[in-house]
C-alpha atoms as a PDB file:
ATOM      1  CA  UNK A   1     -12.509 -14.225 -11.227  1.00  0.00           C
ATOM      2  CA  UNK A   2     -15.735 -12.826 -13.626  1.00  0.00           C
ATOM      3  CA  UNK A   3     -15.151  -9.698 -15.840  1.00  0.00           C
ATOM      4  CA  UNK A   4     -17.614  -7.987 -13.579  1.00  0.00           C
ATOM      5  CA  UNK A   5     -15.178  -8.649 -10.654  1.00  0.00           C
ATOM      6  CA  UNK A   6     -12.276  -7.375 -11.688  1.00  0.00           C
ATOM      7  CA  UNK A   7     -14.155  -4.061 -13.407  1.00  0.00           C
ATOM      8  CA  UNK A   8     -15.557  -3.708 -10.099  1.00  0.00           C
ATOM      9  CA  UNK A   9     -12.061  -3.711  -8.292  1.00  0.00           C
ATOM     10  CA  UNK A  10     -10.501  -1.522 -10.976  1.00  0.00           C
ATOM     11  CA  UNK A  11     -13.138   1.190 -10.172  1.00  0.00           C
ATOM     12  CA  UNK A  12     -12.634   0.572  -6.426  1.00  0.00           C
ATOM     13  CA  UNK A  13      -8.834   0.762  -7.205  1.00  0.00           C
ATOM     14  CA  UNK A  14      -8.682   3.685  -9.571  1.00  0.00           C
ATOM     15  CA  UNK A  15     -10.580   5.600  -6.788  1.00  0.00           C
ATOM     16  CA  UNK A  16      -8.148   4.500  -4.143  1.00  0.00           C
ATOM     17  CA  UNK A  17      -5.218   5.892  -6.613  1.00  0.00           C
ATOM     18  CA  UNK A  18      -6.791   8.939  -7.233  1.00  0.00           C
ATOM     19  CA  UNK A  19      -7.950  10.031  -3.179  1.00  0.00           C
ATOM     20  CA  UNK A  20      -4.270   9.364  -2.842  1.00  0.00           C
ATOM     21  CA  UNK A  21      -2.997  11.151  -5.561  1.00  0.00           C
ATOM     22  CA  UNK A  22      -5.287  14.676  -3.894  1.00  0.00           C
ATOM     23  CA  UNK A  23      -3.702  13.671  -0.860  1.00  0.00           C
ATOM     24  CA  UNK A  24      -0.124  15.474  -0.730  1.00  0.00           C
ATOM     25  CA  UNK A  25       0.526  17.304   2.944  1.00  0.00           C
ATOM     26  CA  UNK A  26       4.181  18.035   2.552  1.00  0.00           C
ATOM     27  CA  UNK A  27       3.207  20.945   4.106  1.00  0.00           C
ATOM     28  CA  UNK A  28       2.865  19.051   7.474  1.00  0.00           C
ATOM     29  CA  UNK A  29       6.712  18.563   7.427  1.00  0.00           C
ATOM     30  CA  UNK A  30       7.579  21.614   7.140  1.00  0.00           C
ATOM     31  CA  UNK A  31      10.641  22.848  10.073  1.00  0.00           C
ATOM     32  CA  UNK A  32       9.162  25.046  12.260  1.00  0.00           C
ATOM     33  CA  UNK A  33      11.431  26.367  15.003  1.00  0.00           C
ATOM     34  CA  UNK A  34      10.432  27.461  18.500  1.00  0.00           C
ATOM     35  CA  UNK A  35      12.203  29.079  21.530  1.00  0.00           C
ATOM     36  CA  UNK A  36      10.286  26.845  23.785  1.00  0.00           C
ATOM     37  CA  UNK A  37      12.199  23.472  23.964  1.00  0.00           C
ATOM     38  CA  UNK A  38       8.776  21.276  24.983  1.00  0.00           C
ATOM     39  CA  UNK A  39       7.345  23.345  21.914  1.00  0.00           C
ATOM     40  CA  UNK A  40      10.027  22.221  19.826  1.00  0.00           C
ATOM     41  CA  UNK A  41       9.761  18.741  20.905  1.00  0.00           C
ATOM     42  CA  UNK A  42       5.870  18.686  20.114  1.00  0.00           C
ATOM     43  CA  UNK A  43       6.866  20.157  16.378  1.00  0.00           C
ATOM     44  CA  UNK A  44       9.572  17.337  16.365  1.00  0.00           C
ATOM     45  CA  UNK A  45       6.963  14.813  17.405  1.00  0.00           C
ATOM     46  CA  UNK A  46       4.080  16.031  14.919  1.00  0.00           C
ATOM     47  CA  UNK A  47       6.766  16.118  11.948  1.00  0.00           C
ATOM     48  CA  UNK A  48       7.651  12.813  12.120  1.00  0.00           C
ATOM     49  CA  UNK A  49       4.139  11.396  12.537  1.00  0.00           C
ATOM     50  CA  UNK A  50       3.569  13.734   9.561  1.00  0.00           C
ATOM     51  CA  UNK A  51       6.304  11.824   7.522  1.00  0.00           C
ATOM     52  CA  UNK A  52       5.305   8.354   8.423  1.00  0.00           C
ATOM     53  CA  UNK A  53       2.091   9.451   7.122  1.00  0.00           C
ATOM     54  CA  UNK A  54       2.872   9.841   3.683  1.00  0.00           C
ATOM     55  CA  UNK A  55       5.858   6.921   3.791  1.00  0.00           C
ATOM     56  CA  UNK A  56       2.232   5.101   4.730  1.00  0.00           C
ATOM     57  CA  UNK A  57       0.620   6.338   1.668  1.00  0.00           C
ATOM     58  CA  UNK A  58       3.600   6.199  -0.529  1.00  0.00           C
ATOM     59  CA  UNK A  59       3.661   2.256   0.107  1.00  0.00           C
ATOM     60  CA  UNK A  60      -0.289   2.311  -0.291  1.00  0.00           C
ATOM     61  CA  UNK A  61       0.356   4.234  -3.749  1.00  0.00           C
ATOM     62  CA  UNK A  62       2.742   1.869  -5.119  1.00  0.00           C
ATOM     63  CA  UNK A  63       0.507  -1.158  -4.096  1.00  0.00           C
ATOM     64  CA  UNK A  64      -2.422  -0.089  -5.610  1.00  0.00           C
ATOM     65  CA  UNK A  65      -0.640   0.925  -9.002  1.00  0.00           C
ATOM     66  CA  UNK A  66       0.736  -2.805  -8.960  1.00  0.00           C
ATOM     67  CA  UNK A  67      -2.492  -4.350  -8.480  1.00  0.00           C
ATOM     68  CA  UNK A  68      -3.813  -2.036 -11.360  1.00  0.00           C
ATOM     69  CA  UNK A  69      -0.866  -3.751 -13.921  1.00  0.00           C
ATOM     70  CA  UNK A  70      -1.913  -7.402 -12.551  1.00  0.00           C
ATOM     71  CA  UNK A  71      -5.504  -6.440 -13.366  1.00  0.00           C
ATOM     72  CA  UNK A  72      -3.936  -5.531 -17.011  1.00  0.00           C
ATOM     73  CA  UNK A  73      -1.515  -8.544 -16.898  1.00  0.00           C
ATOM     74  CA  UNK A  74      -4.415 -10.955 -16.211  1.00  0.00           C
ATOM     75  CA  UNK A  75      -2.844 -11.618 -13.009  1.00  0.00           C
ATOM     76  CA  UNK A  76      -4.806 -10.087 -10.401  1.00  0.00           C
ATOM     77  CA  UNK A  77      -6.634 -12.272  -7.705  1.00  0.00           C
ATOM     78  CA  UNK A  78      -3.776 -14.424  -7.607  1.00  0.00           C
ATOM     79  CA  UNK A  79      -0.832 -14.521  -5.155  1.00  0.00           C
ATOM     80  CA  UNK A  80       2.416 -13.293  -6.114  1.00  0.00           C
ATOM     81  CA  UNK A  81       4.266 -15.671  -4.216  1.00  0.00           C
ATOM     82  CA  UNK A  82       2.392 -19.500  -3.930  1.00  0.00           C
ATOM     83  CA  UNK A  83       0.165 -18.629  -7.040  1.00  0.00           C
ATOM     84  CA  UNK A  84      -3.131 -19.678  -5.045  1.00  0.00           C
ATOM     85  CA  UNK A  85      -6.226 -17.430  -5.845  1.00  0.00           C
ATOM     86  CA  UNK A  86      -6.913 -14.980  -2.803  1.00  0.00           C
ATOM     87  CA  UNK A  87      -9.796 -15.123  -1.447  1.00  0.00           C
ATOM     88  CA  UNK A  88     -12.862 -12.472  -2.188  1.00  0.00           C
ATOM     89  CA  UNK A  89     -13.128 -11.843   1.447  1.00  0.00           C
ATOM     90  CA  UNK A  90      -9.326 -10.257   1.741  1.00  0.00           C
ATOM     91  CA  UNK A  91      -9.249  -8.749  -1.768  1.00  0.00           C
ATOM     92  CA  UNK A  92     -12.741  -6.736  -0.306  1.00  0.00           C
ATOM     93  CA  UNK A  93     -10.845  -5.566   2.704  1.00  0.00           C
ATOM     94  CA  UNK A  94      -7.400  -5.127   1.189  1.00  0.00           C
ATOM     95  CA  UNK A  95      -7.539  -5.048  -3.018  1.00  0.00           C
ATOM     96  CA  UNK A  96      -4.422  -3.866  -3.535  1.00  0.00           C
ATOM     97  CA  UNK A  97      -2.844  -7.462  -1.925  1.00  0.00           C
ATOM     98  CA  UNK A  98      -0.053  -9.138  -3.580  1.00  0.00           C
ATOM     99  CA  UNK A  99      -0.478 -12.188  -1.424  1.00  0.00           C
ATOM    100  CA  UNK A 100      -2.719 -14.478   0.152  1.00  0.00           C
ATOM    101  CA  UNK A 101      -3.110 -14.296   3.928  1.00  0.00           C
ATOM    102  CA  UNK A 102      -0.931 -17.309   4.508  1.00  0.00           C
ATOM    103  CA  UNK A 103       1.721 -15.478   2.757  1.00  0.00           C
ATOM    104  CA  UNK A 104       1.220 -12.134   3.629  1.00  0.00           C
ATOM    105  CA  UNK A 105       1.702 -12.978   7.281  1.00  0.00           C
ATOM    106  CA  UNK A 106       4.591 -14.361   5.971  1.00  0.00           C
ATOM    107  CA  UNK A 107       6.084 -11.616   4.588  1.00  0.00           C
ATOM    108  CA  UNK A 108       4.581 -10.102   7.772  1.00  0.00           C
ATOM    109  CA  UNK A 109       7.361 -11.970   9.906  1.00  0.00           C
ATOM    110  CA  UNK A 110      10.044 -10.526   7.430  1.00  0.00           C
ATOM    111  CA  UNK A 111      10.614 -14.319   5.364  1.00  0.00           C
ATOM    112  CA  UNK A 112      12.955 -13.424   2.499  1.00  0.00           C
ATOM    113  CA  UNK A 113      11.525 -16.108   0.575  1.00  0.00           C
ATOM    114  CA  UNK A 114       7.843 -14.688   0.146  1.00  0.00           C
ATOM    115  CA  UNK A 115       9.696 -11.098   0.050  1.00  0.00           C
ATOM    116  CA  UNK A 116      11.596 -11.978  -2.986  1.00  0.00           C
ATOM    117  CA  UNK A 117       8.691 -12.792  -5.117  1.00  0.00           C
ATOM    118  CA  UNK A 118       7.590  -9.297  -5.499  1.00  0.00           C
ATOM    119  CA  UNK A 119       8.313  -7.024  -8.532  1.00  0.00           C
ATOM    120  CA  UNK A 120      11.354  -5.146  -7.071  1.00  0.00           C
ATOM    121  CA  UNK A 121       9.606  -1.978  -9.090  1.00  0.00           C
ATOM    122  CA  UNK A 122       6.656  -2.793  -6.477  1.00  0.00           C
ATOM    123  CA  UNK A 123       8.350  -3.779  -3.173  1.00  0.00           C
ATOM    124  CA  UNK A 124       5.563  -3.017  -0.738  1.00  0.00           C
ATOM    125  CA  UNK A 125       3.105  -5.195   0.461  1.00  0.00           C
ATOM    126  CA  UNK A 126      -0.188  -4.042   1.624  1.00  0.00           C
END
């Protein structure tokens, strides 16, 4: 992978880390209580959504700050698990990857061995 490669995923990853760092919405969970029981439910319903939301971008946010090290490591572009580069195409659409698609899907299908090649500080694949 060229210098110009990697400075241009940097950027696109530094941006990515900082759109989630603005994003917070803890707000969205807050309890809010209801004397209507289907109201209650819809509150219920819209809370949890809310917290999968950020468990979503909490996994993102981890992801993206481990691709950022392998960028300083020298590592990036590289699978985690097989070593094989990954391919332009996927680190485009997804450049916060740990794995190649062979091993992302995988890791996908819950395989302990791919799973244990991650940094356990990073555990989250994208």
């Amino acid at each position: 992978m060229t210098q110009t490669d990697l400075a241009k995923f940097r950027d696109v990853l530094g941006t990515k880390q900082a759109d989630l760092t603005k994003m917070r919405g803890l707000e969205s969970i807050a309890i809010e209580r209801s004397a209507d029981v289907l109201e209650e439910a819809d509150y219920k319903t819209a809370r949890e959504l809310a917290i999968a939301g950020l468990n979503r971008e909490a996994t993102v946010r981890g992801s993206v700050a481990s691709a950022l090290f392998r960028i300083q490591d020298g590592c990036f572009g590289t699978c985690v698990h097989c070593g094989i580069e990954i391919s332009k195409r996927r680190l485009a659409a997804v450049p916060w990857t740990p794995f190649c698609i062979t091993c992302q899907e995988a890791a996908d299908r819950g395989e302990e061995r791919v799973l244990e090649s991650l940094d356990p500080a990073f555990p989250d694949a994208a």
